[in-house]
C-alpha atoms as a PDB file:
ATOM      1  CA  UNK A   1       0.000   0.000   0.000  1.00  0.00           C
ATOM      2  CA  UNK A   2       2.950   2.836   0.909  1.00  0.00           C
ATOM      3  CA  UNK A   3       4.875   1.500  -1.988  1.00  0.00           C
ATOM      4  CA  UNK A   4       2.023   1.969  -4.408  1.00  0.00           C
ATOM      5  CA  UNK A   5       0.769   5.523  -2.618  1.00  0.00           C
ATOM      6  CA  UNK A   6       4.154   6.799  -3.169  1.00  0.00           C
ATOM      7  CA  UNK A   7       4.387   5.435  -7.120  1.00  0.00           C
ATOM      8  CA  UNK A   8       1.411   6.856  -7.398  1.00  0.00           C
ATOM      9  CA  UNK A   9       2.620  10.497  -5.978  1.00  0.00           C
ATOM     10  CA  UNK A  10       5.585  10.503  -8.245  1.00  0.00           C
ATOM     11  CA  UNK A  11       3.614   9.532 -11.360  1.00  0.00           C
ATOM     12  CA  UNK A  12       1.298  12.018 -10.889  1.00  0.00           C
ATOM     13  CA  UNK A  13       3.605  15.023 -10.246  1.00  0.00           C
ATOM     14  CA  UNK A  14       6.578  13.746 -12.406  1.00  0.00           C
ATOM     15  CA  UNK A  15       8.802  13.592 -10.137  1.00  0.00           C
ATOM     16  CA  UNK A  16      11.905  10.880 -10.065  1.00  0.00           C
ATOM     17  CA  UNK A  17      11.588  10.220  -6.124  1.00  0.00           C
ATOM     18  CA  UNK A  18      10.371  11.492  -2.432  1.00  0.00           C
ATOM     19  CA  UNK A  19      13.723  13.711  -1.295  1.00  0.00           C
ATOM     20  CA  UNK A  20      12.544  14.155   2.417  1.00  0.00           C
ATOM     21  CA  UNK A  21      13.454  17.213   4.837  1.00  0.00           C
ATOM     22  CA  UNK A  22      10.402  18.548   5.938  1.00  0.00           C
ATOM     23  CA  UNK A  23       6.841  17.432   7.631  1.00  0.00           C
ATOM     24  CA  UNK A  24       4.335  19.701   7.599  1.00  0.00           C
ATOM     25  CA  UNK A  25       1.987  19.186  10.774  1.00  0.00           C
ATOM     26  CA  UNK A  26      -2.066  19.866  11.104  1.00  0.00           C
ATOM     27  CA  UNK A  27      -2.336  21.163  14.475  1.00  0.00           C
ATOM     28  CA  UNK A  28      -5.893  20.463  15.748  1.00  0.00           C
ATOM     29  CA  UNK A  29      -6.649  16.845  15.523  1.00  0.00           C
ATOM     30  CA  UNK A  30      -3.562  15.925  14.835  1.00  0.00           C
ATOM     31  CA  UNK A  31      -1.316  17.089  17.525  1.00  0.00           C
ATOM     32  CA  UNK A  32      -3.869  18.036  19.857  1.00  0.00           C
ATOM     33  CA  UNK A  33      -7.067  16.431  20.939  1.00  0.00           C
ATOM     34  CA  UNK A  34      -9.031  19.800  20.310  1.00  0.00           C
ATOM     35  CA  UNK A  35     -11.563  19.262  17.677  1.00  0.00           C
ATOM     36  CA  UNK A  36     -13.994  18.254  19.718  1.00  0.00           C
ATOM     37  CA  UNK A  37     -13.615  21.325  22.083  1.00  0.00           C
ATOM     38  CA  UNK A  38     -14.183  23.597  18.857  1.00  0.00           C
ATOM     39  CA  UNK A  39     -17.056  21.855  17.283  1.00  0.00           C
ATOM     40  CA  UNK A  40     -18.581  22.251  20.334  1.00  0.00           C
ATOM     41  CA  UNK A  41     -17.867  26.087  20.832  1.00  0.00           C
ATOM     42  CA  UNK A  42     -18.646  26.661  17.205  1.00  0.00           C
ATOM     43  CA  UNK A  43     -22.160  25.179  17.361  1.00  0.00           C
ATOM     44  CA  UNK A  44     -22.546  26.573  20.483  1.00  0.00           C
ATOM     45  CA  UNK A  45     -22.259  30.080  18.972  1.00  0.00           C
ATOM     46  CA  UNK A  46     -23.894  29.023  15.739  1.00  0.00           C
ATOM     47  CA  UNK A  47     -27.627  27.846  17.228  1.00  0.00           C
ATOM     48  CA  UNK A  48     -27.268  31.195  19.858  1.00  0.00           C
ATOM     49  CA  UNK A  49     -26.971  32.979  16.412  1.00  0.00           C
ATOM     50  CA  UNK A  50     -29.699  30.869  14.462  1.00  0.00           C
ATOM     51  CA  UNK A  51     -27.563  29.758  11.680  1.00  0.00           C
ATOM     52  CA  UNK A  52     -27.997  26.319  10.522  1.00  0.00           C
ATOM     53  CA  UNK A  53     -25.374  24.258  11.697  1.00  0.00           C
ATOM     54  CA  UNK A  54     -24.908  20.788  13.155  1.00  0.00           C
ATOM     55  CA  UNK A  55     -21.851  19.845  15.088  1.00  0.00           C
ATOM     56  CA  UNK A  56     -20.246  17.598  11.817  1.00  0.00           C
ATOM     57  CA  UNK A  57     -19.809  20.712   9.871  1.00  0.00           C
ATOM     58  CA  UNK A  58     -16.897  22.111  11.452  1.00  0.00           C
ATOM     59  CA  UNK A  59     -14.967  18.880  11.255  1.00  0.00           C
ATOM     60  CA  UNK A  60     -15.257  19.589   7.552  1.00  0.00           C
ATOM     61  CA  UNK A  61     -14.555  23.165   8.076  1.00  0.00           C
ATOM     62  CA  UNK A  62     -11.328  22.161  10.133  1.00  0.00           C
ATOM     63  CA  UNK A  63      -8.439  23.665   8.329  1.00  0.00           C
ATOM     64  CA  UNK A  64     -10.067  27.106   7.130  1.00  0.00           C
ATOM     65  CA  UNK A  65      -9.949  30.243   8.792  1.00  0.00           C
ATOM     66  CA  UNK A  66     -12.841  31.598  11.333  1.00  0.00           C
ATOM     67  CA  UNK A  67     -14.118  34.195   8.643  1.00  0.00           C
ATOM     68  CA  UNK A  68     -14.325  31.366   6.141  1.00  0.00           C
ATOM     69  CA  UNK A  69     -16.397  29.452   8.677  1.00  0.00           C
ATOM     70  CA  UNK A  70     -18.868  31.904   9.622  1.00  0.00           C
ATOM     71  CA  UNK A  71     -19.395  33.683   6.204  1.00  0.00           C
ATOM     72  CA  UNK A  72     -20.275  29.558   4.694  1.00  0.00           C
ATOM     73  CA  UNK A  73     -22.787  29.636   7.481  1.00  0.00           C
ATOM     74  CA  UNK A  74     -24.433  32.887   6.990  1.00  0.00           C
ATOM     75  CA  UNK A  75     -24.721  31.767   2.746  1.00  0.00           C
ATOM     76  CA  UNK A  76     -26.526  29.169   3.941  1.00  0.00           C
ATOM     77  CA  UNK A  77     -28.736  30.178   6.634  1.00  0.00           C
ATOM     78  CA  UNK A  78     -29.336  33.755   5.145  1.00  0.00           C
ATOM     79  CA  UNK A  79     -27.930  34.261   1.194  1.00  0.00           C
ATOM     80  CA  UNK A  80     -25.042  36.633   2.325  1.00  0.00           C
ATOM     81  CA  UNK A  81     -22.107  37.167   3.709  1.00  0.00           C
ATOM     82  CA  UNK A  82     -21.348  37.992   7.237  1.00  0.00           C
ATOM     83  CA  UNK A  83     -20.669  41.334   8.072  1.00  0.00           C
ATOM     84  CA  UNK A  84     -17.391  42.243   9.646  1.00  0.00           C
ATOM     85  CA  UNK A  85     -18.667  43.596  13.174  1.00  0.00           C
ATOM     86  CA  UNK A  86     -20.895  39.708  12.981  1.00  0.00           C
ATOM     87  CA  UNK A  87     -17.295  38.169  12.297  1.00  0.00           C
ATOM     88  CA  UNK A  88     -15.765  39.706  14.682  1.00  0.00           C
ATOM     89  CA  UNK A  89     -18.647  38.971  17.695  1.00  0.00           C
ATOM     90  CA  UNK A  90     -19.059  35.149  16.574  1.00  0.00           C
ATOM     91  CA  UNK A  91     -15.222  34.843  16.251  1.00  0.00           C
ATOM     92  CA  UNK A  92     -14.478  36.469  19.778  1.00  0.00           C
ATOM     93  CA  UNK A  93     -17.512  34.568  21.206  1.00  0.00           C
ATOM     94  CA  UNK A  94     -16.598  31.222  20.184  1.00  0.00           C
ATOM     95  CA  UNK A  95     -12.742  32.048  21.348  1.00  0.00           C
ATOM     96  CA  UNK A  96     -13.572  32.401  24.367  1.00  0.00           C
ATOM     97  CA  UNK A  97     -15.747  29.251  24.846  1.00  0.00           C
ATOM     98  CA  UNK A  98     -13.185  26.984  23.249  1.00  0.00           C
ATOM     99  CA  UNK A  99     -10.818  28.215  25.634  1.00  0.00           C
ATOM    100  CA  UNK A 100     -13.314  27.240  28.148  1.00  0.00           C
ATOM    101  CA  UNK A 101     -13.436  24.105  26.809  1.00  0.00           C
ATOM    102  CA  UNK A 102     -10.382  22.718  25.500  1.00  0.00           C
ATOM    103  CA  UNK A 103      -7.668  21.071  28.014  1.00  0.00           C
ATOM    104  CA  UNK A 104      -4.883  21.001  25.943  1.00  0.00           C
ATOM    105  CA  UNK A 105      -4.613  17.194  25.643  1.00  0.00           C
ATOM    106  CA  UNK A 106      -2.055  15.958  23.338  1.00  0.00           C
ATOM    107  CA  UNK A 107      -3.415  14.023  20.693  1.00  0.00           C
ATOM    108  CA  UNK A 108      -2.372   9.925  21.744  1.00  0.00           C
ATOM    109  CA  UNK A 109       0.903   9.365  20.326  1.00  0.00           C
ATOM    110  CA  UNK A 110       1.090  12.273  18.443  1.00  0.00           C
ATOM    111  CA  UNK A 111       4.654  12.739  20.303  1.00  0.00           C
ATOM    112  CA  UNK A 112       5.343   9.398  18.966  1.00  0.00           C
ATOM    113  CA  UNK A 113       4.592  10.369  15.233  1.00  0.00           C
ATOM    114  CA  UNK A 114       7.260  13.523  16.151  1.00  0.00           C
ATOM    115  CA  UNK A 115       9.811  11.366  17.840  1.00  0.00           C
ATOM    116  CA  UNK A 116       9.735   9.306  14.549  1.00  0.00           C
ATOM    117  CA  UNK A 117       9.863  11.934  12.095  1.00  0.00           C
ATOM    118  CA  UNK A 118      12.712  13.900  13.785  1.00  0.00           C
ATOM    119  CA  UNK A 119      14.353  10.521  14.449  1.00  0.00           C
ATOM    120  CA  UNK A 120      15.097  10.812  10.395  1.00  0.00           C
ATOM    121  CA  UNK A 121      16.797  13.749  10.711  1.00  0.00           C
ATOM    122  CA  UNK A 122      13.582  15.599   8.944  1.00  0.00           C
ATOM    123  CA  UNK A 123      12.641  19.397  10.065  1.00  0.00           C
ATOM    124  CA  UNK A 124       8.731  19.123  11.967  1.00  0.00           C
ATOM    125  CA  UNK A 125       6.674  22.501  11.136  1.00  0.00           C
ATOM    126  CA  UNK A 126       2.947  22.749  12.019  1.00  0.00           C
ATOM    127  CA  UNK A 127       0.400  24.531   9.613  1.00  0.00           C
ATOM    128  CA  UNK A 128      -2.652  25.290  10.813  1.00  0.00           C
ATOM    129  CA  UNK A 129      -6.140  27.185   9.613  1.00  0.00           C
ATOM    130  CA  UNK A 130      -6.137  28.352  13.561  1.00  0.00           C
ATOM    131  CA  UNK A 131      -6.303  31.542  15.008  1.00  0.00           C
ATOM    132  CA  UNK A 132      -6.174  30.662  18.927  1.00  0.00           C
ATOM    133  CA  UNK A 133      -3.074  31.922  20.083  1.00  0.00           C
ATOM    134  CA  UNK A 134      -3.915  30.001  23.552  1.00  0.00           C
ATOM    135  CA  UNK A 135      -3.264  26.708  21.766  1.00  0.00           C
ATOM    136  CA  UNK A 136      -0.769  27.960  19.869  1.00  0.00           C
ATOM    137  CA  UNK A 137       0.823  29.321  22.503  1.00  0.00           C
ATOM    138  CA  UNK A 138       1.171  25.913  23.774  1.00  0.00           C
ATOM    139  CA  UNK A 139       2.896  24.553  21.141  1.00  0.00           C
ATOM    140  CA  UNK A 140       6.377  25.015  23.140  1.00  0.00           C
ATOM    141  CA  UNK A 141       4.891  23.627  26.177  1.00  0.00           C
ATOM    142  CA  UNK A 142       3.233  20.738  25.339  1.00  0.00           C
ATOM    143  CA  UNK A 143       6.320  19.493  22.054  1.00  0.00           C
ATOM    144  CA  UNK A 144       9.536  21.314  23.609  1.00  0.00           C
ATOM    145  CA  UNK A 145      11.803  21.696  21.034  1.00  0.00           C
ATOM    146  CA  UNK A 146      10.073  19.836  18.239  1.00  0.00           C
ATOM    147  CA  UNK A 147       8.725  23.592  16.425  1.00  0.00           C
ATOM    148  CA  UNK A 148      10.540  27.077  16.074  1.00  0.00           C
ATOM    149  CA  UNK A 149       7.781  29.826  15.777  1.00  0.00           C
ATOM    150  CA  UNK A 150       9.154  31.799  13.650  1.00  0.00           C
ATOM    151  CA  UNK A 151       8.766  28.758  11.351  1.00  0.00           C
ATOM    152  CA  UNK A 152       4.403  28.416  12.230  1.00  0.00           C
ATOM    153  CA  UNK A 153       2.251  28.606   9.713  1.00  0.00           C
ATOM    154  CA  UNK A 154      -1.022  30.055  11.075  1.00  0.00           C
ATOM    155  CA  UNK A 155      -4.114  31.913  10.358  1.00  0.00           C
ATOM    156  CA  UNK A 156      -2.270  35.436  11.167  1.00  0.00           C
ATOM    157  CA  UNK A 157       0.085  34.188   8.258  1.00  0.00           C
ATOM    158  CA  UNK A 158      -2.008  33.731   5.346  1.00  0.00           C
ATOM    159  CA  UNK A 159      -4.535  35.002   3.269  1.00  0.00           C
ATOM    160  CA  UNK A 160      -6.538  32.332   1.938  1.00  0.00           C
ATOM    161  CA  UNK A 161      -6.836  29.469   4.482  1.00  0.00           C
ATOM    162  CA  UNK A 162      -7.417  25.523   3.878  1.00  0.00           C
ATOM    163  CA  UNK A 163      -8.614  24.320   0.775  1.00  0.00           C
ATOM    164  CA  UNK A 164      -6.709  26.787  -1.065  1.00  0.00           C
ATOM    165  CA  UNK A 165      -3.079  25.671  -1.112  1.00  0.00           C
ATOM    166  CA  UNK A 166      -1.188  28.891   0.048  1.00  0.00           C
ATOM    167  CA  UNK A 167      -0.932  27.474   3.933  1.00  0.00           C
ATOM    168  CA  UNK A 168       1.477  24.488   2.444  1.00  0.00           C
ATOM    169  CA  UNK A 169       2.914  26.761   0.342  1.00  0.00           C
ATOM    170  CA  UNK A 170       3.947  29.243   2.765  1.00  0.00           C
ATOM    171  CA  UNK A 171       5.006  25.990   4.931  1.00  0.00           C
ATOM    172  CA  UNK A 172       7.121  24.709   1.971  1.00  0.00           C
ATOM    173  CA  UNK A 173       8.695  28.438   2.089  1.00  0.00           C
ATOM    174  CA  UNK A 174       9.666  28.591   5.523  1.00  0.00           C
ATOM    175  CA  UNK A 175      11.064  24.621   5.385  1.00  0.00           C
ATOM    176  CA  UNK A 176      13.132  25.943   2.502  1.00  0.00           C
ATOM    177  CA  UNK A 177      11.305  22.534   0.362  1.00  0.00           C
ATOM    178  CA  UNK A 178      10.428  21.980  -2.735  1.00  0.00           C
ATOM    179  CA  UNK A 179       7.197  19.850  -2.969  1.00  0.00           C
ATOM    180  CA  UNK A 180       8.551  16.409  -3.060  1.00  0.00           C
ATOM    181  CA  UNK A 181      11.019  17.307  -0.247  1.00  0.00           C
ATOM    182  CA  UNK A 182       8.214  17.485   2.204  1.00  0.00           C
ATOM    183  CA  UNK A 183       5.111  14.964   3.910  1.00  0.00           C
ATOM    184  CA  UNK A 184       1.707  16.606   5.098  1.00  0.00           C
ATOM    185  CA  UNK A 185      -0.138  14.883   7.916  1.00  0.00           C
ATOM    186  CA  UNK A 186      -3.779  16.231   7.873  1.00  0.00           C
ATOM    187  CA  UNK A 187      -6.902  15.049   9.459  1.00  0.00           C
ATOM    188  CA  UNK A 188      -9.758  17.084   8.088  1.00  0.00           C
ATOM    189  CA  UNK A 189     -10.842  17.087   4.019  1.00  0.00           C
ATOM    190  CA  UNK A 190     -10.081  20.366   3.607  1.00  0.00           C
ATOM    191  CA  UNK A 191      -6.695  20.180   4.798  1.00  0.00           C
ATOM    192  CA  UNK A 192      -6.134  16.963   2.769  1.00  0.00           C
ATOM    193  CA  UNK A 193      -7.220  18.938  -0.166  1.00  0.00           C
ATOM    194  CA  UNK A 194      -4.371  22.151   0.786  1.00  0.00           C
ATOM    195  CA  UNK A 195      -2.044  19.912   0.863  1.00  0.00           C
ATOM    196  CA  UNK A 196      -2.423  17.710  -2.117  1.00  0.00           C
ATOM    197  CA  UNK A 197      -2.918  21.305  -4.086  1.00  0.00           C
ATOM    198  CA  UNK A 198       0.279  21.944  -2.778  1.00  0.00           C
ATOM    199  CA  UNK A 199       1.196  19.195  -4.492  1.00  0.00           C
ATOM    200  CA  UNK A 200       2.760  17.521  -1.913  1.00  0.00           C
ATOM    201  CA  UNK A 201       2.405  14.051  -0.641  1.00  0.00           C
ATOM    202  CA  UNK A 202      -0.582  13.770   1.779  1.00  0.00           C
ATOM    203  CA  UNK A 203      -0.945  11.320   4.463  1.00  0.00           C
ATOM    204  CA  UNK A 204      -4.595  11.636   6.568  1.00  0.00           C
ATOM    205  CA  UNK A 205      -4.930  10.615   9.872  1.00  0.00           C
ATOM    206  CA  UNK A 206      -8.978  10.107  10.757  1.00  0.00           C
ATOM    207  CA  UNK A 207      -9.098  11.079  14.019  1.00  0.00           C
ATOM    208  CA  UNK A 208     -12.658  12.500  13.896  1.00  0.00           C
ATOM    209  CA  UNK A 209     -16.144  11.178  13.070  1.00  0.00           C
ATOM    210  CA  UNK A 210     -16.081  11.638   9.747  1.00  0.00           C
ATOM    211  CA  UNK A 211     -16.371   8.504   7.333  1.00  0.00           C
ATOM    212  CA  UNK A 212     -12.767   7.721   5.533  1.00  0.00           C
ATOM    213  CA  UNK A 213     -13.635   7.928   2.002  1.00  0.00           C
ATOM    214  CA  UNK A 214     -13.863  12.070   2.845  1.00  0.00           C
ATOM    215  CA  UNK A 215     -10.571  11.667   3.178  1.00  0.00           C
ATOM    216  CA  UNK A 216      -9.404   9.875   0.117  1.00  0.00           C
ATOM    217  CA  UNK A 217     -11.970  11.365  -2.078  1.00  0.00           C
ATOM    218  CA  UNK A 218     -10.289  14.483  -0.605  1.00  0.00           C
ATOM    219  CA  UNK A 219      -7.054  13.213  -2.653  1.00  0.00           C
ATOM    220  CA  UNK A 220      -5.195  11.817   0.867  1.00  0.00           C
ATOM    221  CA  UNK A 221      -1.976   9.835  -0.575  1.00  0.00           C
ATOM    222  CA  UNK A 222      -2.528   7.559   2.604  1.00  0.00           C
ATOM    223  CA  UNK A 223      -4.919   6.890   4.921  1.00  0.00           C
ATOM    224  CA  UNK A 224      -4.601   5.762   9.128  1.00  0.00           C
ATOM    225  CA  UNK A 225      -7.144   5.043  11.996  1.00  0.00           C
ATOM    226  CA  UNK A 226      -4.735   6.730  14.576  1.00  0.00           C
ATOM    227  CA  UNK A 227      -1.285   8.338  15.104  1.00  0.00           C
ATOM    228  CA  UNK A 228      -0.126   5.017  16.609  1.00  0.00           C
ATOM    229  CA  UNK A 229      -0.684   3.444  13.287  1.00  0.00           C
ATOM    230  CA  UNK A 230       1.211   6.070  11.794  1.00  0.00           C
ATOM    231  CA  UNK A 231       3.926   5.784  13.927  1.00  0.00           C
ATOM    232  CA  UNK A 232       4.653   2.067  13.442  1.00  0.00           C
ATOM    233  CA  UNK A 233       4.519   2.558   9.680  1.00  0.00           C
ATOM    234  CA  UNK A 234       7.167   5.444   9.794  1.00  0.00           C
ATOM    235  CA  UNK A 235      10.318   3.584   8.821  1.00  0.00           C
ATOM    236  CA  UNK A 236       8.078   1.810   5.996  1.00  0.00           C
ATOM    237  CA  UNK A 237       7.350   5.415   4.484  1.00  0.00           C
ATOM    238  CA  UNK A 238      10.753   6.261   5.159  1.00  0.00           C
ATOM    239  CA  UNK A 239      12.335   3.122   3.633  1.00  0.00           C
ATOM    240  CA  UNK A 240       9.944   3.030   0.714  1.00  0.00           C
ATOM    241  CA  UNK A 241      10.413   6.869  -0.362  1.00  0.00           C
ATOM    242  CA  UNK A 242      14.158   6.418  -0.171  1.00  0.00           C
ATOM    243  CA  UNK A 243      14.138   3.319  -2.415  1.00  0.00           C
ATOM    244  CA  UNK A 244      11.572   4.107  -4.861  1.00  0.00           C
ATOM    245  CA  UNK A 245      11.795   6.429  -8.356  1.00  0.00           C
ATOM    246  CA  UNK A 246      10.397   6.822 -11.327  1.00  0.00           C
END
């Protein structure tokens, strides 16, 4: 299955081979436990607002920015956009409850997944669609060592969040990588779908409710249950994308 993902990758993008020094990390979901903590805060605000909503549409928001978010919910629950002052009052309102909420649990062997990557000698950056600074914040804290700020890719740092592929981008910038010098690890379609614009290989980890086949429909290179999974199939990746060209 990894040999034929990565074939596949190469084929696709012409390229001769996988020339690894960068992994480009979801943050929510994937190294922290959090998306839970902000579907909940986001359908919170959503039903005090009266905009239609149920709690599985912000796992398929995950990735995009908070104006993204609330402008796709007031299309749908009133044929317009959100105004900026109703951005900024939803936005605040559901920071503050998600901060509330959320206990900054790591994501169950997401240090693993890290200890594996930078075991390989490979550069870990996270890229994420999220503007709380409280959880990014805790970045340090919670993976000491593992990510250099300055090297972040966050909502403060783009324009255009998840789908579009400028988040990857921008992380294939600061990693100083070309596309098939890099891996993503996503967890939400929308992410899957940055990254594989990006044109870089994808690999999505479905730690949420939603069904798999979102994921690979989504374009995800390959596909695991949980970051242990991941983890015990690192050297595999590592071995095959070392050994295989085209």
């Amino acid at each position: 299955m990894i040999n034929e993902a990565i074939i596949r990758y190469l084929e696709r993008k012409k390229q001769i081979r996988l020339s690894l020094k960068a992994v480009l990390f979801d943050m929510d979901g994937i190294l922290f436990d959090s998306m839970k903590h902000h579907a909940r805060a986001w359908y919170e605000v959503s039903t005090n607002r009266n905009l239609v909503s149920s709690p599985e549409d912000f796992y398929m928001y995950e990735g995009c920015t908070g104006n993204y978010t609330i402008n796709e919910l007031y299309k749908r629950t009133f044929g317009r956009a959100a105004t900026e002052e109703e951005i900024k009052d939803m936005y605040k309102e559901k920071s503050d409850l998600f901060t509330k909420y959320n206990d900054g649990e790591q994501m169950a062997n997401a240090i693993d997944v890290l200890d594996c990557v930078r075991g390989f000698g490979l550069e870990c950056l996270v890229v994420t669609g999220s503007g709380q600074r409280s959880l990014i914040d805790k970045l340090n804290t919670s993976f000491p060592s593992y990510f250099k700020r300055e090297k972040m890719v966050t909502a403060f740092d783009v324009k255009k969040g998840k789908p579009d592929p400028e988040p990857y981008l921008t992380g294939l910038q600061k990693a100083e990588a070309q596309a098939n010098e890099a891996i993503v690890v996503e967890n939400a379609p929308m992410g899957v779908q940055a990254g594989v614009a990006a044109g870089i290989f994808t690999i999505a980890v479905n730690t949420g409710p939603l069904d798999d086949k979102l994921l690979l429909d989504s374009g995800a290179d390959l596909l695991y249950r949980d970051m242990a999974s991941l983890a015990k199939d690192w050297l595999k990746i590592m071995s095959a994308a070392s050994e295989l060209s085209v």
